[in-house]
Protein backbone atom coordinates (compact mmCIF):
# COMPACT_ATOMS: atom_id res chain seq x y z
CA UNK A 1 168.09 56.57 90.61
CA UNK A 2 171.32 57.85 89.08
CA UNK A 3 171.17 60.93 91.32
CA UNK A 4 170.46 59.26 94.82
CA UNK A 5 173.48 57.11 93.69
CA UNK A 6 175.66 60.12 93.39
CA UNK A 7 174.63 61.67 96.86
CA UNK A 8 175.06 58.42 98.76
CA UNK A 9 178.54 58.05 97.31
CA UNK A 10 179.35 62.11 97.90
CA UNK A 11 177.87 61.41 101.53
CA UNK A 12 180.49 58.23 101.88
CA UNK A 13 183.26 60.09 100.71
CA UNK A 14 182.94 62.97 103.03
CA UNK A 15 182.38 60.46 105.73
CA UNK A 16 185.23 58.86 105.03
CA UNK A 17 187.30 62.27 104.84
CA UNK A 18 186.31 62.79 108.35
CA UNK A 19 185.11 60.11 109.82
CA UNK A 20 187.91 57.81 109.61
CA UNK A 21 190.92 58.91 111.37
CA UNK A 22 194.66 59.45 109.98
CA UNK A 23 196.65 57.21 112.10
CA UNK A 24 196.04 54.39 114.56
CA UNK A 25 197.19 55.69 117.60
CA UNK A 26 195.87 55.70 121.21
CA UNK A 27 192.28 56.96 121.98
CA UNK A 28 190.87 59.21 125.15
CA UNK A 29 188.15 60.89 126.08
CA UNK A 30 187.86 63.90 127.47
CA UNK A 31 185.47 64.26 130.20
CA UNK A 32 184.02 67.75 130.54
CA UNK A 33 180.75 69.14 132.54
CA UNK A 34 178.78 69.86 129.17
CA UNK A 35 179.62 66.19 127.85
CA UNK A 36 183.03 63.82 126.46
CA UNK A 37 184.88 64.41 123.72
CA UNK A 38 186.62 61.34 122.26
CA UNK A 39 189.86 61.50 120.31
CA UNK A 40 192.30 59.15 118.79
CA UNK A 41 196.07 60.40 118.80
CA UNK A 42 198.51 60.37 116.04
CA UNK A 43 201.26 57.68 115.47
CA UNK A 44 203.67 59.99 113.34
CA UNK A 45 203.89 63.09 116.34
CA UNK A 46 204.98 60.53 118.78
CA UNK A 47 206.16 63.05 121.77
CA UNK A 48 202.90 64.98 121.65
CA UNK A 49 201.06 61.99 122.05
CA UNK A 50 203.27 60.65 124.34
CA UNK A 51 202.99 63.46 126.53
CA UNK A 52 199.45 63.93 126.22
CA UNK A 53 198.74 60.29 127.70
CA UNK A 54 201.21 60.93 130.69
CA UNK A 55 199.76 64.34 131.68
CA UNK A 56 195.91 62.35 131.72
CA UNK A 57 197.47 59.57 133.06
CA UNK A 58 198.66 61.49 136.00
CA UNK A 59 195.45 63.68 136.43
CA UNK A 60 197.18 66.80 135.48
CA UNK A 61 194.19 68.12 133.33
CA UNK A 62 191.49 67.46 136.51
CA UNK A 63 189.64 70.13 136.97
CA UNK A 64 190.74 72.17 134.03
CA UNK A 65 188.80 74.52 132.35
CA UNK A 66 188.68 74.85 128.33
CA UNK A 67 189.79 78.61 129.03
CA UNK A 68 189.62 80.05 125.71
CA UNK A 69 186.57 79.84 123.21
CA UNK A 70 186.01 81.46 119.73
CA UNK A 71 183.24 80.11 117.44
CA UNK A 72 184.34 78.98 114.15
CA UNK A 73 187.79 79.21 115.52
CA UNK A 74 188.73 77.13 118.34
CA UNK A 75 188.08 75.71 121.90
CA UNK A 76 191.70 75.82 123.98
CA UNK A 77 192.09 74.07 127.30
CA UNK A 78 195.23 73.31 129.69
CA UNK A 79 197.22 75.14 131.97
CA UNK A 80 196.26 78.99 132.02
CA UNK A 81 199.37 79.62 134.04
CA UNK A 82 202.08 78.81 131.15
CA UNK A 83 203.88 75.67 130.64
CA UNK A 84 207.29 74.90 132.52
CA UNK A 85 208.14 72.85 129.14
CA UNK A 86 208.20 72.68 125.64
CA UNK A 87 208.14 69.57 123.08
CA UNK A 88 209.78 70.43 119.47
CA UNK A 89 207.64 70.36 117.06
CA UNK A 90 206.20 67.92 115.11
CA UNK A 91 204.46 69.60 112.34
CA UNK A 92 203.46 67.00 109.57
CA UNK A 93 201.75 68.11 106.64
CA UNK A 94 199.06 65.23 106.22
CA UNK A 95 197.84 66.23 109.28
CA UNK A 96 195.62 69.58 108.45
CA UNK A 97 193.63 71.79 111.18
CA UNK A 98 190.03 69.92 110.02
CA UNK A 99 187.24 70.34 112.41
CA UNK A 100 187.50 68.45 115.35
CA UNK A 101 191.96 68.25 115.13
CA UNK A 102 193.80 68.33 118.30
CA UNK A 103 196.74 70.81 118.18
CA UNK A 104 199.20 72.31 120.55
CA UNK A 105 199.30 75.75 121.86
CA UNK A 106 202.64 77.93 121.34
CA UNK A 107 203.80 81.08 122.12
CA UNK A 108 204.51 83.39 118.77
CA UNK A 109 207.40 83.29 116.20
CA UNK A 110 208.81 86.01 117.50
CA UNK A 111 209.46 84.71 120.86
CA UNK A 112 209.46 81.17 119.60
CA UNK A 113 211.16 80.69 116.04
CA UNK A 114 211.33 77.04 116.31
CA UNK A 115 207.83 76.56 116.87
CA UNK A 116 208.09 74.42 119.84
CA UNK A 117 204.97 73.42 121.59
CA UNK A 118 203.55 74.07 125.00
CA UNK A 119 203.91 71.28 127.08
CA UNK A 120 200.70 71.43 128.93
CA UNK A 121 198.18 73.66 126.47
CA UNK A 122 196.27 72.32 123.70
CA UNK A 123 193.22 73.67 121.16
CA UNK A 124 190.35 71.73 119.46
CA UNK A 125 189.10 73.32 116.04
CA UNK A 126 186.02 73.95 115.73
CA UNK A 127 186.23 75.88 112.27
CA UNK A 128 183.87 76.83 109.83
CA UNK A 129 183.17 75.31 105.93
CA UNK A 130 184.72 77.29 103.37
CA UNK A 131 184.16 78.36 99.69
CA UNK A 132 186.91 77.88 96.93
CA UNK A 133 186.73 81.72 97.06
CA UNK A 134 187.50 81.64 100.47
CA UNK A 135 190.25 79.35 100.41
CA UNK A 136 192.18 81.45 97.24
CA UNK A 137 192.27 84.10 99.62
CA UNK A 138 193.41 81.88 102.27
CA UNK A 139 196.53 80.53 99.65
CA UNK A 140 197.00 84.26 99.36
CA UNK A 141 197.04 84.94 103.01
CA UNK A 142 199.37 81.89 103.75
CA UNK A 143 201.58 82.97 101.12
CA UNK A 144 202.22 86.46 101.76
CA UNK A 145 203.02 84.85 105.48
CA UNK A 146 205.67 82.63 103.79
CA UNK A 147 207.19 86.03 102.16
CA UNK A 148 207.35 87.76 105.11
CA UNK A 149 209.21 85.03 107.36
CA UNK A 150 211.81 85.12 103.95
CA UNK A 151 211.92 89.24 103.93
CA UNK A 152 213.04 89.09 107.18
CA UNK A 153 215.27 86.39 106.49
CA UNK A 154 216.57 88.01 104.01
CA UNK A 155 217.24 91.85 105.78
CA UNK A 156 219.19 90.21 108.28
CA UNK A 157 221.87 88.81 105.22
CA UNK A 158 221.39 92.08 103.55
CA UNK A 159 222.37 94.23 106.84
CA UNK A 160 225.58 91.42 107.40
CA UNK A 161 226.74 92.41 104.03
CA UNK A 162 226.67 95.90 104.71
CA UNK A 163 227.97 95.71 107.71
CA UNK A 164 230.68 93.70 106.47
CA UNK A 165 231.75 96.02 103.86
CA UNK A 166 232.16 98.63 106.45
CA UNK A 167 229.97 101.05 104.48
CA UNK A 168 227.03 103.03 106.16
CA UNK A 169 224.31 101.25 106.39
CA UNK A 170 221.52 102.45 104.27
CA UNK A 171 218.33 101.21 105.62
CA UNK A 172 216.52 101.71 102.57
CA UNK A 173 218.88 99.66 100.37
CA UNK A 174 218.57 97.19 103.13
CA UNK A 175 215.02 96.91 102.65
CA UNK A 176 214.57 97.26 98.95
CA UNK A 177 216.80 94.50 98.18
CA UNK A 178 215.11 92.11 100.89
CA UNK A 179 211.85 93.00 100.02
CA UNK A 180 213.42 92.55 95.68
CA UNK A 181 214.36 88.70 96.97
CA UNK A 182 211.26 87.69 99.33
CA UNK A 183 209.55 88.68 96.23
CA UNK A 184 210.99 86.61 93.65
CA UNK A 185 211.43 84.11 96.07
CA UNK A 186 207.29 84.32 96.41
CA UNK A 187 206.84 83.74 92.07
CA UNK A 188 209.56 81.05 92.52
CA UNK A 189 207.70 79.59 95.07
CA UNK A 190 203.43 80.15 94.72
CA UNK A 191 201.93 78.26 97.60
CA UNK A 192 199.03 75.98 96.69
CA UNK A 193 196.32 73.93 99.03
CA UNK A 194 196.45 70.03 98.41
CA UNK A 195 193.63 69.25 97.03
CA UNK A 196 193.02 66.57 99.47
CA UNK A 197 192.83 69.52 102.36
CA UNK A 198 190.84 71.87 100.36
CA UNK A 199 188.02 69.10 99.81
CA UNK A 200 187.85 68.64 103.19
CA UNK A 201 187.93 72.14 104.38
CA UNK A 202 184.92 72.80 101.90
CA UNK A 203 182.88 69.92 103.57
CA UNK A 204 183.91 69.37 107.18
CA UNK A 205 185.43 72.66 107.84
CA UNK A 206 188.39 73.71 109.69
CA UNK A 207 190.63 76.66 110.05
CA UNK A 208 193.79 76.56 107.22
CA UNK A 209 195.50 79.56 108.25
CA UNK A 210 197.08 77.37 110.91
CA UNK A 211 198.50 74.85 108.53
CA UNK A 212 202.26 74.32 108.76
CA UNK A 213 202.13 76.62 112.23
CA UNK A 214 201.19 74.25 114.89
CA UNK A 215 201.67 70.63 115.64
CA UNK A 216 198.49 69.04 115.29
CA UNK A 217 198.87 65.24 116.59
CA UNK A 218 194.89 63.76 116.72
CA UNK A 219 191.58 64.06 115.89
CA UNK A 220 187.88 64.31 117.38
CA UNK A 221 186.25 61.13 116.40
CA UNK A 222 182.99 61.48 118.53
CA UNK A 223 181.80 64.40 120.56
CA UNK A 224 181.44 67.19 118.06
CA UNK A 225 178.10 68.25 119.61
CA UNK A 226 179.94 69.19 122.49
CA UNK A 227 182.24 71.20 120.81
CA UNK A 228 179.51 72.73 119.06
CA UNK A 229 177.72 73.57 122.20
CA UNK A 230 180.83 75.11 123.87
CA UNK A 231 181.24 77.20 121.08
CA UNK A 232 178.21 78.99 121.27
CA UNK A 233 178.76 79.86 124.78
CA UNK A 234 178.80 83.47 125.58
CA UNK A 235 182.59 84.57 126.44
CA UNK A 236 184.02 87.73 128.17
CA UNK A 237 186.98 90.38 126.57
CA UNK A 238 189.89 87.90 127.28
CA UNK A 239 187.13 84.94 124.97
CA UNK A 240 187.21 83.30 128.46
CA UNK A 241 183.18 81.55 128.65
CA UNK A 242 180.87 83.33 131.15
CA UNK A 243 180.05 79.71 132.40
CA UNK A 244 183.01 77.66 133.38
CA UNK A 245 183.66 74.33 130.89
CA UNK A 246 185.24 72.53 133.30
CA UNK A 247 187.58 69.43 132.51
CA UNK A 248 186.45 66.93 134.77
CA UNK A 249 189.03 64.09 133.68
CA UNK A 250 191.04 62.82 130.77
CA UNK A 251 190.61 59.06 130.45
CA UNK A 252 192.27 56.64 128.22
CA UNK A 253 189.74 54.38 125.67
């Protein structure tokens, strides 16, 4: 008795970790040719929402396709021909790439060191569940990102002082001494999952390595067995699916 006590209360709580949704925004529904997708929309990323409900409103996602598809990764749909506009982002921690979160495309850090979003691109998650093994070595991975953003960081006010001091600059004191603070900055600094998100990507699933990289502003609350089933279709080189997933309409709830 004890024990079928126990699993109905596990099976609450994980229903309740994904079931129920973070915030209380709008809803809409994606209507696609291999079923609809609903989703609710996030309160606290206000623009990306916003947006989102003018581009459906206006029928700018008709005809669409979901253009990019990787199994246990994600299902991305939107304009295929780049975005004339960007929103700034609106990265909030509480919300975490779970499966079935709605998130914005962007282009790279590199070209795009403010993280701003695409205007007209978005992604679904469709993720995978992870061990606690799995997820150490995703802390690991997600830290030695962290270092790398602060080596860089830190070469460029290495190569200032140098330059400053109107002494030759030696590359390899330039990069010993970055790599020296990125370093200690890294033991000053350990980054560690909340256990909140690490329960849930061990039960629903997700992707973490995208944590803290793009703006995720809502959440699939029915239709996951059509994100399953688009995820299993078979995709070309460029992970574009062999049979079009078309977006027939965007409606509001």
């Amino acid at each position: 008795m004890k024990s079928s006590i126990f699993k109905i209360c596990l099976f609450l709580s994980i229903a309740l970790l994904f079931g129920c949704s973070t915030g209380d925004g709008s809803r809409v529904v994606i209507v696609t040719n291999q079923g609809s997708i609903e989703l609710q929309l996030y309160e606290k990323t206000p623009e990306h929402t916003a947006n989102f409900i003018k581009l459906a409103r206006e029928g700018y996602y008709d005809g669409l396709l979901f253009h990019k598809v990787i199994k246990e990764f994600i299902i991305q749909g939107g304009d295929t021909e780049g975005s004339s506009f960007t929103i700034p982002a609106e990265i909030v921690p509480e919300y975490i790439h779970k499966r079935g979160a709605l998130a914005a495309y962007r282009l790279e850090d590199q070209f795009n060191p403010s993280r701003a979003s695409s205007g007209t691109q978005f992604y679904i998650v469709h993720g995978k569940v992870y061990s606690d093994y799995e997820l150490d070595q995703v802390e690991i991975q997600i830290a030695e990102g962290y270092a790398r953003d602060m080596y860089y960081q830190y070469y460029k006010e290495e190569e200032a002082v140098m330059l400053q001091s109107e002494l030759a600059i030696n590359l390899d004191s330039v990069d010993l001494r970055a790599t020296r603070r990125a370093s200690a900055w890294l033991l000053e600094n350990p980054y560690k999952m909340r256990a909140e998100a690490r329960e849930i990507y061990k039960t629903v699933g997700g992707f973490p390595l995208l944590d803290g990289e793009y703006t995720v502003f809502g959440e699939v609350i029915k239709g996951f067995e059509v994100i399953n089933k688009i995820a299993e279709f078979e995709t070309d080189y460029a992970d574009r699916p062999k049979i079009d997933v078309k977006i027939r309409r965007i409606r509001m709830k």
